[in-house]
Protein backbone atom coordinates (compact mmCIF):
# COMPACT_ATOMS: atom_id res chain seq x y z
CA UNK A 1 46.92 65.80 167.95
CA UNK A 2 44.11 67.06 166.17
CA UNK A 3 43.91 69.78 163.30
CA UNK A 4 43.05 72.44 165.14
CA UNK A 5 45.93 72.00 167.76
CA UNK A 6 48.36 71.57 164.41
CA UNK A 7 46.89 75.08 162.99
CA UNK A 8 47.34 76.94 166.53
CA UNK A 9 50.82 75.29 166.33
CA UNK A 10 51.77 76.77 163.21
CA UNK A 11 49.80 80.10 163.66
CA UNK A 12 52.18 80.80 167.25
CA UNK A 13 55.29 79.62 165.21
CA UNK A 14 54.61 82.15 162.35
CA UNK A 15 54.11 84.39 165.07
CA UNK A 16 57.04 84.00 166.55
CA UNK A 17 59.76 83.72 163.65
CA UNK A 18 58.00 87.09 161.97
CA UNK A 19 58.65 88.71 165.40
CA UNK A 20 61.94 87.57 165.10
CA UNK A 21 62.51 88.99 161.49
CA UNK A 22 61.11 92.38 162.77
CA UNK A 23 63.26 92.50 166.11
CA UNK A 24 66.50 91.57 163.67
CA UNK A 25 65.24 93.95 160.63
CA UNK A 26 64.35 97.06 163.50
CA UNK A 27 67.98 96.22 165.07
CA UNK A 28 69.84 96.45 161.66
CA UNK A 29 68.00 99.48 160.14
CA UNK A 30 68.85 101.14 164.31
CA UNK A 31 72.65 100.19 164.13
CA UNK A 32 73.01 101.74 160.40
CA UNK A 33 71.34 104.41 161.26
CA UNK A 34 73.45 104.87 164.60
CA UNK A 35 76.70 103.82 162.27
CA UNK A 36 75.47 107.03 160.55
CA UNK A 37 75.19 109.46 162.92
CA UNK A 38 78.52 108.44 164.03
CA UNK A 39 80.81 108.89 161.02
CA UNK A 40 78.65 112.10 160.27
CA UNK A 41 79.75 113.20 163.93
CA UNK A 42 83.56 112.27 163.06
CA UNK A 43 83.51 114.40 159.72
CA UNK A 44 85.78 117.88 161.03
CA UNK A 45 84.43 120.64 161.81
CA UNK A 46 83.53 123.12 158.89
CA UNK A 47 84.15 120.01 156.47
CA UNK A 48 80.66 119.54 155.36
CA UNK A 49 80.08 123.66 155.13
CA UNK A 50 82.82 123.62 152.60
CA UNK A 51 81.21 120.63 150.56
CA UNK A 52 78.27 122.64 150.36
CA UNK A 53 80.11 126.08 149.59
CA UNK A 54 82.16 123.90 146.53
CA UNK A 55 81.21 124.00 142.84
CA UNK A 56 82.45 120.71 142.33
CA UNK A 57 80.39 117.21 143.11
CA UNK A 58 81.56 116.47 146.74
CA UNK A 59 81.47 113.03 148.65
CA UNK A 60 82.62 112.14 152.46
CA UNK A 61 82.87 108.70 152.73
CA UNK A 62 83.60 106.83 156.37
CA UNK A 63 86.79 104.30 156.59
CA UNK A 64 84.14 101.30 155.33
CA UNK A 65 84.37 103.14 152.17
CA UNK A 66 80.33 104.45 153.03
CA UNK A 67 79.10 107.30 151.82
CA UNK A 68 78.42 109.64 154.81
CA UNK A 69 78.04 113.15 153.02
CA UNK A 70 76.95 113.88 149.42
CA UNK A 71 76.32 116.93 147.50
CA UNK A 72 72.91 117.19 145.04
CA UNK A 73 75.67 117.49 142.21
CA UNK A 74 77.13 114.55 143.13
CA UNK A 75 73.88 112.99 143.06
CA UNK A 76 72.93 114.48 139.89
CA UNK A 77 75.97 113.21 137.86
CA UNK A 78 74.78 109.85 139.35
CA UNK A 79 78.31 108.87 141.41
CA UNK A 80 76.55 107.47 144.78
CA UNK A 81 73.64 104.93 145.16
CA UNK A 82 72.52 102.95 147.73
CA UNK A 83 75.44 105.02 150.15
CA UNK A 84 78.17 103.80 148.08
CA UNK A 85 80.15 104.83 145.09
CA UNK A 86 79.43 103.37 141.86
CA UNK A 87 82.49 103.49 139.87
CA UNK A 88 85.47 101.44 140.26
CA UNK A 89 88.01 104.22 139.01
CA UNK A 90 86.53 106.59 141.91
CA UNK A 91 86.53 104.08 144.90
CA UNK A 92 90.44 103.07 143.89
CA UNK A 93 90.99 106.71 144.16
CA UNK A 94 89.82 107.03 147.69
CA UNK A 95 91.41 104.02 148.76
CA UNK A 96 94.75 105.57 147.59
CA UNK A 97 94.41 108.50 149.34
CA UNK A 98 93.56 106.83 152.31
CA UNK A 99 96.21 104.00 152.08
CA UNK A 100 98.86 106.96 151.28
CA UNK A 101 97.60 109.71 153.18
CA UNK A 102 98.42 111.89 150.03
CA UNK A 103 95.83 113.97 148.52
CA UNK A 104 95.26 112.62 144.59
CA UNK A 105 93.92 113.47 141.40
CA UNK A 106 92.95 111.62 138.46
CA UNK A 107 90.84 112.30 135.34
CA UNK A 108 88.80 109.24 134.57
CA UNK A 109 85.90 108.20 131.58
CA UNK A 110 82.79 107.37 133.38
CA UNK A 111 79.47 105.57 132.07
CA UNK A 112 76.53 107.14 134.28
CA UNK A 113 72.91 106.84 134.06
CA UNK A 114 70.46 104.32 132.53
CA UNK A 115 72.05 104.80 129.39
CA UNK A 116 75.67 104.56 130.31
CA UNK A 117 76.31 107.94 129.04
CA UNK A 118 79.92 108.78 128.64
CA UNK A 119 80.95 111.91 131.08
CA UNK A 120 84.88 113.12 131.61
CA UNK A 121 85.71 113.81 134.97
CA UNK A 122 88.51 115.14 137.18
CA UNK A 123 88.81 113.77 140.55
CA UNK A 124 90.66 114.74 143.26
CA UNK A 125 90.40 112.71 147.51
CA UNK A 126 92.28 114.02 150.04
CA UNK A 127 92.25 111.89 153.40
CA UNK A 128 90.47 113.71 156.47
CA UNK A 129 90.67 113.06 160.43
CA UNK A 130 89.04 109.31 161.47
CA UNK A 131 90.24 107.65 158.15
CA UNK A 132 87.53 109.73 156.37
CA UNK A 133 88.72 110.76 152.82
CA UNK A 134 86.79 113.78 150.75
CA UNK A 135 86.36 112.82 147.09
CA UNK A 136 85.75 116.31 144.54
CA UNK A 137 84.42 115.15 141.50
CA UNK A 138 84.35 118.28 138.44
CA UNK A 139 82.89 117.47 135.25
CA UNK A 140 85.18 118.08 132.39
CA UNK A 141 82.86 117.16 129.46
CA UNK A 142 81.80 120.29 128.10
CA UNK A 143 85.26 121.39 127.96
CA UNK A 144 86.98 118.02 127.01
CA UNK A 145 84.25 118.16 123.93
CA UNK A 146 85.21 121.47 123.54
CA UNK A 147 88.39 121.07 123.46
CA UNK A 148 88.30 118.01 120.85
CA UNK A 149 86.21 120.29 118.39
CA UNK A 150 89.49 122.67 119.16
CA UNK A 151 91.69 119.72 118.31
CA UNK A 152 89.64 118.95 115.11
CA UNK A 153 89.50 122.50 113.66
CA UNK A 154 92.98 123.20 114.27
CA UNK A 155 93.59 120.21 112.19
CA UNK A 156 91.57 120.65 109.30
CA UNK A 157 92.56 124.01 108.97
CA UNK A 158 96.19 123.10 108.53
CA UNK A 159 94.92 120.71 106.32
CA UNK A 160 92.95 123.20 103.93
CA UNK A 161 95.92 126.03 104.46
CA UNK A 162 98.21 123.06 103.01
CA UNK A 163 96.61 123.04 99.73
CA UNK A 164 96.39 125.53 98.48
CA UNK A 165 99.75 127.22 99.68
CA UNK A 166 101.52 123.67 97.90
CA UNK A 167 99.50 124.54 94.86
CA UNK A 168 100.67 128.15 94.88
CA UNK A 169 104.50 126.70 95.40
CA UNK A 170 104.52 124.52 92.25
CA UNK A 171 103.01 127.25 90.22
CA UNK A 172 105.40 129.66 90.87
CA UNK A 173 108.05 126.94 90.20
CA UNK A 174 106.31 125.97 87.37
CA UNK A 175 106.18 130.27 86.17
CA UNK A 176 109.96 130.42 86.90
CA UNK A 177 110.69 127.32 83.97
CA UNK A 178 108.78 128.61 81.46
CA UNK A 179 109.77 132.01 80.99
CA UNK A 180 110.22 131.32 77.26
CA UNK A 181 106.54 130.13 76.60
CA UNK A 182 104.23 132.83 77.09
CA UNK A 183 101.08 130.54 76.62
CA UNK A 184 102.37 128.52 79.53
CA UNK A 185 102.95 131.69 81.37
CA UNK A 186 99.91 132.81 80.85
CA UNK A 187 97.74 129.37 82.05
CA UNK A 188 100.09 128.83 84.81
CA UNK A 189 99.44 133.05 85.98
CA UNK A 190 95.39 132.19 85.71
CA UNK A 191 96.22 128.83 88.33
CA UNK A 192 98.18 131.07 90.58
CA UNK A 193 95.53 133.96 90.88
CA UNK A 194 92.84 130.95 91.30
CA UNK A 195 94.73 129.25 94.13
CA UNK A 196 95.33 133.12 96.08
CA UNK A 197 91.49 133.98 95.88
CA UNK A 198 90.97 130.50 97.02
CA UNK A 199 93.05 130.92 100.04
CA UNK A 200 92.18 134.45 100.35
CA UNK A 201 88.95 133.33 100.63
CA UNK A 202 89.76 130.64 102.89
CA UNK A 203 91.37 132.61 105.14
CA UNK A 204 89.08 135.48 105.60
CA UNK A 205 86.04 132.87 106.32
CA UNK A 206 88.23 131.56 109.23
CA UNK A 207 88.60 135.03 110.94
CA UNK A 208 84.90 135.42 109.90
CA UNK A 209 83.76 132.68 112.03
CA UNK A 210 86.69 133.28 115.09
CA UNK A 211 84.48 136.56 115.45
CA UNK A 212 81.64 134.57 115.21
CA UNK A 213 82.03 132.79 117.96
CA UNK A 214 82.84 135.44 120.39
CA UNK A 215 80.31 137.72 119.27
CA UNK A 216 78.13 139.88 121.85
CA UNK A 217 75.04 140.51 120.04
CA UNK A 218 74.16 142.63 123.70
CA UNK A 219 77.05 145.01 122.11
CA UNK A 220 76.63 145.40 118.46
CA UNK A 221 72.40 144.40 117.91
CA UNK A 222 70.37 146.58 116.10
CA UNK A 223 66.60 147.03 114.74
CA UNK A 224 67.42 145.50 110.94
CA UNK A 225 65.06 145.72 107.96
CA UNK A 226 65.75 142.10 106.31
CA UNK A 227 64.65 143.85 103.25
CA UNK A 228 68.07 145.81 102.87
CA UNK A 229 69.82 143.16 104.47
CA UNK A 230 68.50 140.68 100.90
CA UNK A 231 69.17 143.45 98.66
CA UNK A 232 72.85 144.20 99.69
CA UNK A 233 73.46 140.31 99.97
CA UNK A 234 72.20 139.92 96.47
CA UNK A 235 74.45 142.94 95.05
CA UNK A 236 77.71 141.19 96.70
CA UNK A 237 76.52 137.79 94.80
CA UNK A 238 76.47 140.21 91.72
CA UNK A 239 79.42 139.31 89.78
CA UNK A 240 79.53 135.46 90.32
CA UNK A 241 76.17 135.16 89.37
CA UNK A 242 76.73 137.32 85.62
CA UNK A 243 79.96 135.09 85.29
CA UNK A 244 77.83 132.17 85.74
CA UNK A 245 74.74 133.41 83.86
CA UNK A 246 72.13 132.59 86.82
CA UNK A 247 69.34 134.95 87.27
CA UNK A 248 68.23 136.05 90.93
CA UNK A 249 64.88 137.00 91.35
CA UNK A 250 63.62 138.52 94.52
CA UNK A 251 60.71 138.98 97.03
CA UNK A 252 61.75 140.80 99.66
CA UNK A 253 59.18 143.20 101.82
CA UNK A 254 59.80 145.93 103.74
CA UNK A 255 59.38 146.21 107.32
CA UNK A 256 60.17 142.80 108.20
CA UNK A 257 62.12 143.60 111.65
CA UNK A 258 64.55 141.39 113.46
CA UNK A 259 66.77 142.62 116.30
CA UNK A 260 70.51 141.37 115.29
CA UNK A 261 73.99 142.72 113.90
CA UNK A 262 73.40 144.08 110.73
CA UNK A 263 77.16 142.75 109.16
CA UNK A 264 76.10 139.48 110.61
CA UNK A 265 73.13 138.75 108.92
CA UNK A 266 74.40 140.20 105.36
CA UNK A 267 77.12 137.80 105.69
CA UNK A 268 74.93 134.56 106.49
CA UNK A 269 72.21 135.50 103.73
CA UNK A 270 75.50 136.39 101.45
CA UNK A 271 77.05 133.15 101.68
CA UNK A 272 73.08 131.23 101.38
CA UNK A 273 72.94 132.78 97.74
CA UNK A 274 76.30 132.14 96.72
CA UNK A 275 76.01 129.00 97.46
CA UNK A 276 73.18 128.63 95.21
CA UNK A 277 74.77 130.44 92.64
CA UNK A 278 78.17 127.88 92.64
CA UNK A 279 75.86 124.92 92.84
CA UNK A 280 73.33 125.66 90.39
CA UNK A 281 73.87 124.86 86.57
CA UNK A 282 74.47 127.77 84.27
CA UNK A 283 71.55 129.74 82.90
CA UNK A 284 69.34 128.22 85.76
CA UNK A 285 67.04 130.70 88.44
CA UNK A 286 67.98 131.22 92.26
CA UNK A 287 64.87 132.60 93.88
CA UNK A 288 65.11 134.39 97.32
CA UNK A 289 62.18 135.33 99.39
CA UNK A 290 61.48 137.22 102.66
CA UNK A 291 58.43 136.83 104.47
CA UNK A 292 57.17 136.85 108.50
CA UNK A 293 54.70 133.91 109.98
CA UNK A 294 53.70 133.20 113.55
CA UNK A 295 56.42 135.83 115.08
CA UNK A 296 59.30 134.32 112.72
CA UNK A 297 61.10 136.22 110.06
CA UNK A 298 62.01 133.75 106.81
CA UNK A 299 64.08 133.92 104.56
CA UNK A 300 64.28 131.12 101.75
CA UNK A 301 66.92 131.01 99.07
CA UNK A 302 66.49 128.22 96.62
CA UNK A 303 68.41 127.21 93.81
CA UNK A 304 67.64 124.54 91.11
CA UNK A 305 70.92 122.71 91.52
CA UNK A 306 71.45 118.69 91.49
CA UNK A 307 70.26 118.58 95.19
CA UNK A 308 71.54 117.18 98.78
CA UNK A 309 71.61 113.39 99.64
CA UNK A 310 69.70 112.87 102.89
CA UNK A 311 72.85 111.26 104.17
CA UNK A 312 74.69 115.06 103.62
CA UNK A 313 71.97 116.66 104.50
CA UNK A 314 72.29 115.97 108.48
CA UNK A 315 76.22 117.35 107.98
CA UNK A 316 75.98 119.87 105.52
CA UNK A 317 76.57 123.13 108.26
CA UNK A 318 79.82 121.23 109.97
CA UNK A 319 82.90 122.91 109.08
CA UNK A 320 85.17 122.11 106.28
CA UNK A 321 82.05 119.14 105.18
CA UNK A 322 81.79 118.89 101.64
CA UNK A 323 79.05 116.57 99.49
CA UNK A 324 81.37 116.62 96.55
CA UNK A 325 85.11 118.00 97.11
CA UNK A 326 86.09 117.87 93.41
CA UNK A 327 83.42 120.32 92.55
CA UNK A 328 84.33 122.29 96.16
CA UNK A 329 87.66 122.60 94.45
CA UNK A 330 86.30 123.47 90.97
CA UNK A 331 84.21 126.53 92.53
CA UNK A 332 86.48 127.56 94.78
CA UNK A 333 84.46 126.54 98.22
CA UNK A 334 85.84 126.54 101.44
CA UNK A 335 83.30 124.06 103.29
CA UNK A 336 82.84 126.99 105.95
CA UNK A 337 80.05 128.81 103.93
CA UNK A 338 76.90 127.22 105.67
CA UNK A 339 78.74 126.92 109.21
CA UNK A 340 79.11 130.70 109.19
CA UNK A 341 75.72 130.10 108.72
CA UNK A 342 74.73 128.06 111.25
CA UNK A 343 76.76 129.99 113.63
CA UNK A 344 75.10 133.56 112.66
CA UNK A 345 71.50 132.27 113.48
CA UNK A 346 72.49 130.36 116.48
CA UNK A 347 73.76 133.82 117.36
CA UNK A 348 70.32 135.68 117.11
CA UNK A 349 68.30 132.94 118.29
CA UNK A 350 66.87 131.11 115.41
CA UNK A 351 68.04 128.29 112.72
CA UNK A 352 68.87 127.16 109.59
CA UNK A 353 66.69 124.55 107.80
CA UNK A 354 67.00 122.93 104.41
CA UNK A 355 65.00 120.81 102.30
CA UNK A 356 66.09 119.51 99.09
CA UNK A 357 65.77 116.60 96.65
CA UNK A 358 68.26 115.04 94.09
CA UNK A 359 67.87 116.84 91.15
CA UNK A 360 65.44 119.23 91.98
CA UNK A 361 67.66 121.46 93.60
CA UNK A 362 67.42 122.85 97.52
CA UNK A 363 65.68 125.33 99.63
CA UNK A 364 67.86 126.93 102.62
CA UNK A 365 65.57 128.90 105.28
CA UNK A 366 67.18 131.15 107.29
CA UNK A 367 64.73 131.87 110.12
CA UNK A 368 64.95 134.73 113.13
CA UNK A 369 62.28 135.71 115.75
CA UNK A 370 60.38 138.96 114.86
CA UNK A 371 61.92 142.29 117.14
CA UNK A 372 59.12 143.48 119.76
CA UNK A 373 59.46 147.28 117.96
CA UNK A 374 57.33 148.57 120.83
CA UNK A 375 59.58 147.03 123.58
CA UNK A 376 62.45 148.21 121.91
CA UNK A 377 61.88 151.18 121.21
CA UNK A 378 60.81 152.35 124.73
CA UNK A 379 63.91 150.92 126.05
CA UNK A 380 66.33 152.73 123.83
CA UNK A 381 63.87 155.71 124.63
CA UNK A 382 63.73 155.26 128.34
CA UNK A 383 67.75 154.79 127.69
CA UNK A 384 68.33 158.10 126.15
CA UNK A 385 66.32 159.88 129.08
């Protein structure tokens, strides 16, 4: 047999067994797609009109455990791929309400996404006609972290409350035994009034930021004047700052214009300087200034204190965080000062931002967007009509 014969050969035999690849590929990809259209035929009635109508992530899956239905938001949190699910914890679910006929729930810890990012879900499969089951899948993450920041503040407030209401009981032990030594009397009196104000202060910053948080700034907002807003936040700083001998100097402007809740704002640019004031040595400057740039209102409080690590600095707004709790304690601070803070121009749409050195001292910017005074005031005008 010559070379040419051998080519022709193995030209017709490549021929053929590709043919025969095609005829078995086109034959599998026809009976998947016809074992599709018939466990989307035995779904029930109205079944995948309710998926659609749901909320939660919804999946339909066929008696070979196959995915026959999915929602985009199951899709989204990234439960189904290639027609099946992906998670272990889901597909023993369904194949306990199938085996039991039962409808079941579960909440489960799933990894999703290149990254394996953690979600919390609540699951619930109910088995349907044709040994189809239903799986609901509801993500539970923003409220499970929600719920853990709950958990945590709960906890350090007891934690906080604890101190100084124990300090408060020995001292009034401590006044009842020495009765007969006025000079003990007398120190033991200054502790007691030092541990109230503390707690006082304490708890009059937690109902501070419980209003905080369920604000409406729709309901109480306001065209403010930062400029008054500075000036009545540096006359409630007043006192502290004479006991302390600290000097404020101010440049504030008038007519810089934010739209926001007037108490709100005093109390965030309040707390800014007297934080300054408690963290700055004695006979030192705190500087505040007000200005507007690019649409932004700013306003900068610095203080020439010891400065903010770089490690603190990235936890310095979280509640009850402290950089140094013996000094905290020695000034009276509750660690909710600069959350309030945080919380306030979260509220009206801005930020906080700090820069600050070891012994240099630290620069907190509180900064707002600039009111539209035009806008505004032909919609309280067009209000009024």
């Amino acid at each position: 047999m010559n070379n040419l014969s051998i080519i022709l050969l193995a030209l017709i035999g490549g021929l053929v067994v590709g043919a025969g690849l095609v005829l078995v590929l086109t034959r599998d990809k026809r009976k998947s797609k016809l074992e599709a259209i018939e466990a989307e035929r035995a779904i029930p009635e109205g079944a995948v009109e309710i998926l659609d109508l749901l909320a939660s992530a919804g999946v339909i899956l066929n008696g070979s455990n196959t995915v026959v239905r999915a929602t985009k938001s199951a899709l989204a949190l990234g439960l189904v791929q290639n027609r099946l699910l992906i998670h272990s914890a889901l597909v023993r679910l369904v194949e306990l309400a199938r085996g039991t006929g039962k409808n079941q729930t579960i909440e489960a810890e799933l990894n999703t996404g290149l990254r394996g990012e953690t979600i919390w879900v609540q699951a619930r499969a109910a088995r349907m006609e044709n040994n189809n089951v239903m799986l609901l899948v509801e993500d539970r993450t923003e409220a499970k972290r929600l719920e853990d920041t709950r958990r945590d503040f709960v906890a350090n407030i007891s934690h906080e409350l604890k101190t100084p209401i124990g300090a408060i009981g020995l001292l009034a032990e401590a006044l009842q035994g020495a009765t007969d030594d006025p000079q003990m009397v007398t120190k033991f009196a200054g502790n007691l009034y030092k541990e109230s104000r503390r707690l006082g202060s304490l708890v009059q910053e937690i109902i501070q930021l419980s209003r905080l948080q369920s604000a409406e700034l729709s309901k109480t907002g306001e065209l403010v004047d930062l400029e008054g807003i500075v000036h009545e936040s540096v006359e409630r700083n007043q006192v502290i700052a004479e006991a302390k001998n600290i000097s404020i100097e101010v440049d504030a402007p008038a007519g810089v214009i934010v739209y926001g809740d007037h108490e709100m704002l005093t109390m965030a640019v309040k707390n800014l300087i007297e934080n300054a004031i408690l963290y700055s040595e004695p006979g030192t400057l705190v500087g505040i200034g007000l200005r507007s740039i690019d649409g932004v209102a700013e306003i900068a409080v610095t203080d020439h204190g010891s400065g903010i690590a770089t490690e603190d600095q990235e936890r310095i707004f979280e509640r009850f965080y402290r950089v140094d709790p013996s000094r905290s304690r020695e000034t009276g601070g509750t660690g909710l000062g600069l959350a309030i803070v945080k919380h306030v121009a979260s509220n009206h749409r801005g930020e906080i931002k700090l820069f600050s050195q070891l012994g240099l001292g630290s620069t907190f910017t509180l900064r707002l967007p600039l009111a539209n005074t035009e806008t505004t005031d032909k919609n309280r005008d067009g209000n009024n009509d």
